[in-house]
PDB file of N, CA and C in Angstrom:
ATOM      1  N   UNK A   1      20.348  44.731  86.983  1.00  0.00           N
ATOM      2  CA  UNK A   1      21.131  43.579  86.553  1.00  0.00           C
ATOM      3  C   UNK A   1      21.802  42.956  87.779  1.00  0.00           C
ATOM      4  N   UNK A   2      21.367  41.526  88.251  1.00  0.00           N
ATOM      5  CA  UNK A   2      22.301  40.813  89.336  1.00  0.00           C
ATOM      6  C   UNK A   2      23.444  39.938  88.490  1.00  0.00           C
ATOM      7  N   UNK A   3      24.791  40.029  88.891  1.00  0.00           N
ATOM      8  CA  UNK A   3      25.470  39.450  88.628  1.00  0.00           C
ATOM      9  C   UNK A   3      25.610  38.612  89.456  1.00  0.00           C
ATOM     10  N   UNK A   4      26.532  37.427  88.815  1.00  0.00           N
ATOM     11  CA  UNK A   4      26.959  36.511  89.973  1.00  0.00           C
ATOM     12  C   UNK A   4      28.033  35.571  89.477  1.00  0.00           C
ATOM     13  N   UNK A   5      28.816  34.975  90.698  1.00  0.00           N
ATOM     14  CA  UNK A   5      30.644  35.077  90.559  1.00  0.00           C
ATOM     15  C   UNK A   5      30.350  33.323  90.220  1.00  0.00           C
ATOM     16  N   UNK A   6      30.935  32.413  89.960  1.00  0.00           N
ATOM     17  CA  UNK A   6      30.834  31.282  89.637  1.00  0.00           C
ATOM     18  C   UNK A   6      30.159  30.404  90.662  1.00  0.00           C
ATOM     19  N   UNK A   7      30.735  30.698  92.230  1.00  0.00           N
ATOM     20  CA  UNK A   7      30.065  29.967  92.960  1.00  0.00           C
ATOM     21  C   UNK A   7      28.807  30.343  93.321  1.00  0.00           C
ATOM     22  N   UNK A   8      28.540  32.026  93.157  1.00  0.00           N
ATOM     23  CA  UNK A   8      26.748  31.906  93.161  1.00  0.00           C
ATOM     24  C   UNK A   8      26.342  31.091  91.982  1.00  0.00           C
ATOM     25  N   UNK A   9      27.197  31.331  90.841  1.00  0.00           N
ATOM     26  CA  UNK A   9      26.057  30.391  89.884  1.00  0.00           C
ATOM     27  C   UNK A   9      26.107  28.556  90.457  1.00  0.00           C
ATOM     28  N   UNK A  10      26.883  28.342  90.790  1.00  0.00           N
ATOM     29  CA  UNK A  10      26.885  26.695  91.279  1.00  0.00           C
ATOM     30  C   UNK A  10      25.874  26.649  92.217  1.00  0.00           C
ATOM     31  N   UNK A  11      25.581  27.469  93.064  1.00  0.00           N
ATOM     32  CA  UNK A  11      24.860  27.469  94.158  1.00  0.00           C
ATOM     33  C   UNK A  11      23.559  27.491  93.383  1.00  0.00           C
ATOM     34  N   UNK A  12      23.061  28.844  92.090  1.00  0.00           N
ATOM     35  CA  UNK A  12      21.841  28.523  91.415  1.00  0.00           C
ATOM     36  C   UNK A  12      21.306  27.478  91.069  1.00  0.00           C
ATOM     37  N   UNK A  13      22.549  26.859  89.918  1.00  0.00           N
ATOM     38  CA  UNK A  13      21.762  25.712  88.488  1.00  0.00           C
ATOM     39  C   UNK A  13      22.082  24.641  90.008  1.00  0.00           C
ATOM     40  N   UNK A  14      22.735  24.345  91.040  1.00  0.00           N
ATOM     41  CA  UNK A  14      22.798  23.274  91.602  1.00  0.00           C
ATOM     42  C   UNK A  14      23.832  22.486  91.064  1.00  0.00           C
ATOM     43  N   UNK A  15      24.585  22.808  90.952  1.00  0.00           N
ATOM     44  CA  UNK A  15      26.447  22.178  90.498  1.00  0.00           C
ATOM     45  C   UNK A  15      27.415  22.562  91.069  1.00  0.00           C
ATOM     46  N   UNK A  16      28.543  21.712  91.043  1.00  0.00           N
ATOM     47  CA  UNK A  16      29.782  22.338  91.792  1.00  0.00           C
ATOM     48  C   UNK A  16      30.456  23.626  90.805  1.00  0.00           C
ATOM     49  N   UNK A  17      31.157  23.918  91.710  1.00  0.00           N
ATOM     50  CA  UNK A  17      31.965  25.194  90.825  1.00  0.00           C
ATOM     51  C   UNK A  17      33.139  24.845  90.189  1.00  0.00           C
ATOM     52  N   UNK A  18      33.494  23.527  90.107  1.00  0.00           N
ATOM     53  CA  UNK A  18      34.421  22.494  88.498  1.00  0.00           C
ATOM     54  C   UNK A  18      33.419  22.321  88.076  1.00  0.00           C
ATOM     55  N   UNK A  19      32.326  22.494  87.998  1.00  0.00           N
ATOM     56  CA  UNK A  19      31.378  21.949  87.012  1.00  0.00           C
ATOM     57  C   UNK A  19      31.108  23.306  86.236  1.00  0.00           C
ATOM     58  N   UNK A  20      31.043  24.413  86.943  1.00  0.00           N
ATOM     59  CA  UNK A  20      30.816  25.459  85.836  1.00  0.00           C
ATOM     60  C   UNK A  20      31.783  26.015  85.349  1.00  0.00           C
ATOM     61  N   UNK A  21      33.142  25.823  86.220  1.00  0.00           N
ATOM     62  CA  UNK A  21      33.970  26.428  85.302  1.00  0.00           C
ATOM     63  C   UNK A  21      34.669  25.431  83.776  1.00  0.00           C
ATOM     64  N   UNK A  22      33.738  24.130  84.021  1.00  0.00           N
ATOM     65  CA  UNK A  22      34.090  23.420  83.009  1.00  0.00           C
ATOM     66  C   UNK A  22      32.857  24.010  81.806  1.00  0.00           C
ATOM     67  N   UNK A  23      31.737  24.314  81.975  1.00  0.00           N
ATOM     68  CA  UNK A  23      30.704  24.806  81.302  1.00  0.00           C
ATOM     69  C   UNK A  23      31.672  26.252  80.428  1.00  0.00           C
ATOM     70  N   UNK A  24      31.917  26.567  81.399  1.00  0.00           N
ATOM     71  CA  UNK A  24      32.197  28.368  80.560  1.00  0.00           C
ATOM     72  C   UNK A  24      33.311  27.341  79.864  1.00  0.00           C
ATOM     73  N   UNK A  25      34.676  26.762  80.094  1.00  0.00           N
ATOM     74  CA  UNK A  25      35.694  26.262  79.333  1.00  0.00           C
ATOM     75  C   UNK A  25      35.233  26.123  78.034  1.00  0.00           C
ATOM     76  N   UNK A  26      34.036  24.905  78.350  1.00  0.00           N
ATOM     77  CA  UNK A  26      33.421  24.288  76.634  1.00  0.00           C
ATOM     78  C   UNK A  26      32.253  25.519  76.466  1.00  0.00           C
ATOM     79  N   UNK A  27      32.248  26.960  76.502  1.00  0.00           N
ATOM     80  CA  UNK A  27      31.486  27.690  76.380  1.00  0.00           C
ATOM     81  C   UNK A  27      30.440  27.272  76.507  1.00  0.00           C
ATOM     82  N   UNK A  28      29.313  26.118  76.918  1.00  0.00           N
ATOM     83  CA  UNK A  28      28.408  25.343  77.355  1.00  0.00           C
ATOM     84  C   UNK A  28      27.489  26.339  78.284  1.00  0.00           C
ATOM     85  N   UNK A  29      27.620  27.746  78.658  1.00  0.00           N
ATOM     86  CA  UNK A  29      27.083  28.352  79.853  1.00  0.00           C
ATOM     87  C   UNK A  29      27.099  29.934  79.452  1.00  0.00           C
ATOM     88  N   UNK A  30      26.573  30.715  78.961  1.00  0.00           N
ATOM     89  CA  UNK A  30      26.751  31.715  78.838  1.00  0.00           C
ATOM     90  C   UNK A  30      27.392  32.994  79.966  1.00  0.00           C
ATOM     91  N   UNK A  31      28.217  33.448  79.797  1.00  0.00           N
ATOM     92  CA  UNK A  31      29.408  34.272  80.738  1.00  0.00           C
ATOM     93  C   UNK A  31      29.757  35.619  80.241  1.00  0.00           C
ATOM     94  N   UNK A  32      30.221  36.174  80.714  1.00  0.00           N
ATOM     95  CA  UNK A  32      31.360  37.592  80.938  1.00  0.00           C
ATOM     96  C   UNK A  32      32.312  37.306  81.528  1.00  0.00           C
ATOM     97  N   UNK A  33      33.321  38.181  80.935  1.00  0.00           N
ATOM     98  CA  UNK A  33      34.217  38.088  81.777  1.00  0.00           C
ATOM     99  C   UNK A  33      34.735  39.528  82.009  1.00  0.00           C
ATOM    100  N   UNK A  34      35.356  40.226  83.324  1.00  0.00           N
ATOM    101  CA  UNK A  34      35.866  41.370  83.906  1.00  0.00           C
ATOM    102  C   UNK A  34      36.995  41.002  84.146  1.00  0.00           C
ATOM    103  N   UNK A  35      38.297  41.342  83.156  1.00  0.00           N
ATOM    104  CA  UNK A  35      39.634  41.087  83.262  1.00  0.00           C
ATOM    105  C   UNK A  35      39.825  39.665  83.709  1.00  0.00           C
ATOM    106  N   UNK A  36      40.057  39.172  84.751  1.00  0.00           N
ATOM    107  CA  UNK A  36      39.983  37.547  84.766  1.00  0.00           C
ATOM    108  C   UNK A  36      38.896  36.938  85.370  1.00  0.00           C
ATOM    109  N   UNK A  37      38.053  37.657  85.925  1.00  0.00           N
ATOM    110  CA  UNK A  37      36.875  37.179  86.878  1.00  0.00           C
ATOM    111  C   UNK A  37      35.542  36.814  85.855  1.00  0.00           C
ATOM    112  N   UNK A  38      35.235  35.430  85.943  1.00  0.00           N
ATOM    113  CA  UNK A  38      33.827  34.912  85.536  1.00  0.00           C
ATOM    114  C   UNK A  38      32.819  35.602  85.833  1.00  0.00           C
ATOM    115  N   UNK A  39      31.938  36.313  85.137  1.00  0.00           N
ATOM    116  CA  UNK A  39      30.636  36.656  85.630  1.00  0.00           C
ATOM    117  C   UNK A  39      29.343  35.929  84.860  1.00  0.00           C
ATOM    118  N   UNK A  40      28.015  35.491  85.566  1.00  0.00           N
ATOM    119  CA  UNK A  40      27.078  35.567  84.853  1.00  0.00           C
ATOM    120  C   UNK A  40      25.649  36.924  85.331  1.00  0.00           C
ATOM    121  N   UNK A  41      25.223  36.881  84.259  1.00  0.00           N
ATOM    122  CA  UNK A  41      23.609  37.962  84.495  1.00  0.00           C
ATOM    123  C   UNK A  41      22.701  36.980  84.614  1.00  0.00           C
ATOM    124  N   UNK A  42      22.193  36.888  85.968  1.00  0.00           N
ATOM    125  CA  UNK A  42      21.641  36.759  85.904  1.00  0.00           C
ATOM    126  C   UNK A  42      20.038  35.707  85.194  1.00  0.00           C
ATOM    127  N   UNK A  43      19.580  36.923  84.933  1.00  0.00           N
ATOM    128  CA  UNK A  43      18.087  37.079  83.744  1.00  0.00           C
ATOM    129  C   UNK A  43      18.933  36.362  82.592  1.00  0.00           C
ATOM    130  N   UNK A  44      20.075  36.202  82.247  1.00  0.00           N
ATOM    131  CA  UNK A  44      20.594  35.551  80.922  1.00  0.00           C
ATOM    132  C   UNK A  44      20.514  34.114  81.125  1.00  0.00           C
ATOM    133  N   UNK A  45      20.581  33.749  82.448  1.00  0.00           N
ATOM    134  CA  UNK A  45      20.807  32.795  82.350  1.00  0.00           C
ATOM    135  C   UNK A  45      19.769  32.075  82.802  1.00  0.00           C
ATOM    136  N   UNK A  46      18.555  32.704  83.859  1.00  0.00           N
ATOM    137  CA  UNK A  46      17.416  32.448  83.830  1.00  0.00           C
ATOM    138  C   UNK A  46      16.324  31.831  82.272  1.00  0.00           C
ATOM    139  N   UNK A  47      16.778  32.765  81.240  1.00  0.00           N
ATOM    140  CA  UNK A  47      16.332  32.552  79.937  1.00  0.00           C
ATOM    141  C   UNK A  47      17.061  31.218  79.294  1.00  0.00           C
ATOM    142  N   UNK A  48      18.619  30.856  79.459  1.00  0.00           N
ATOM    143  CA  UNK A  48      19.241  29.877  79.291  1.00  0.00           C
ATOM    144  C   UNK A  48      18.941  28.496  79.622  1.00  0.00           C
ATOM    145  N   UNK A  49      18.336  28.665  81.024  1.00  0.00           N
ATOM    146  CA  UNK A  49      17.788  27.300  81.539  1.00  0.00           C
ATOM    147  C   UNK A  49      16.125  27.021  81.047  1.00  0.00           C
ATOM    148  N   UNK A  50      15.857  28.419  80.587  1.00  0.00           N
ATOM    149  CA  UNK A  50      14.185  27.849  80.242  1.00  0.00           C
ATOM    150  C   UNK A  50      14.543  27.468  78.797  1.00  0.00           C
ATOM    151  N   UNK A  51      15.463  28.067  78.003  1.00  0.00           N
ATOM    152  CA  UNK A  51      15.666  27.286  76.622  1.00  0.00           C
ATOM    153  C   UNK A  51      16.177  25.892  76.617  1.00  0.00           C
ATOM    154  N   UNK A  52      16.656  25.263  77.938  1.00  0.00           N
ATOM    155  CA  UNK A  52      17.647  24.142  77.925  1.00  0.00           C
ATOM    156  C   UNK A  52      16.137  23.115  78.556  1.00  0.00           C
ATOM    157  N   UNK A  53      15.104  24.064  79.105  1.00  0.00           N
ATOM    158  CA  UNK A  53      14.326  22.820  79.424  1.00  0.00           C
ATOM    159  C   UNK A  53      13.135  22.404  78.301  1.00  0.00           C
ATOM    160  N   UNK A  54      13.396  23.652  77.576  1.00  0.00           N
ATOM    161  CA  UNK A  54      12.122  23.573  75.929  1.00  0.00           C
ATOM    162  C   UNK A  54      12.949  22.404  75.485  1.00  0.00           C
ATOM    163  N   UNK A  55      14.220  22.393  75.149  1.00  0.00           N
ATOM    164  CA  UNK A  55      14.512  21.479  74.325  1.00  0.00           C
ATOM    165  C   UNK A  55      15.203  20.176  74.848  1.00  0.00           C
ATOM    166  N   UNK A  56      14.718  19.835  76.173  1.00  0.00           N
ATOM    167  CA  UNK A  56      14.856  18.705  76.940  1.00  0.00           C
ATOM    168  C   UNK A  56      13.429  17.722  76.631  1.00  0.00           C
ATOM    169  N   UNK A  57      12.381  18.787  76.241  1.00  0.00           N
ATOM    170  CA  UNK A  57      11.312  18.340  76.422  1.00  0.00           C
ATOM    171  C   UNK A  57      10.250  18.027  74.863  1.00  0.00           C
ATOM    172  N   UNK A  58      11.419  19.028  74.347  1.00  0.00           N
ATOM    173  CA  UNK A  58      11.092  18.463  72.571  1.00  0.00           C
ATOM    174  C   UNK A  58      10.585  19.778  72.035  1.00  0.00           C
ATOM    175  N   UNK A  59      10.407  20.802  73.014  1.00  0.00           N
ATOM    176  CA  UNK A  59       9.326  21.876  72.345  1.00  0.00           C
ATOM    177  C   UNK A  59       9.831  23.227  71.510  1.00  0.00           C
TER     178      UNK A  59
END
């Protein structure tokens, strides 16, 4: 399991890191959290963006 802290994920999807911590806010981004620290997995979210591009695309 790779985790990663908000600004690796900004650095992934290609967004700033107000942009994801506005995602987790409107729960918009799937997350963990470790006492106050944002985490994402990874592979969760790998699967997240292939569901966000099925249904960009109608399928």
């Amino acid at each position: 399991m790779e985790r990663m802290t908000v600004e690796e994920m900004a650095k992934y999807i290609g967004a700033s890191a107000v942009k994801v911590y506005a995602m987790v806010r409107a729960n918009e981004i799937p997350h963990y959290k470790i006492g106050a620290k944002i985490l994402f997995r990874k592979s969760t979210i790998d699967q997240w963006i292939a569901e966000q591009e099925a249904q960009a695309s109608g399928k």
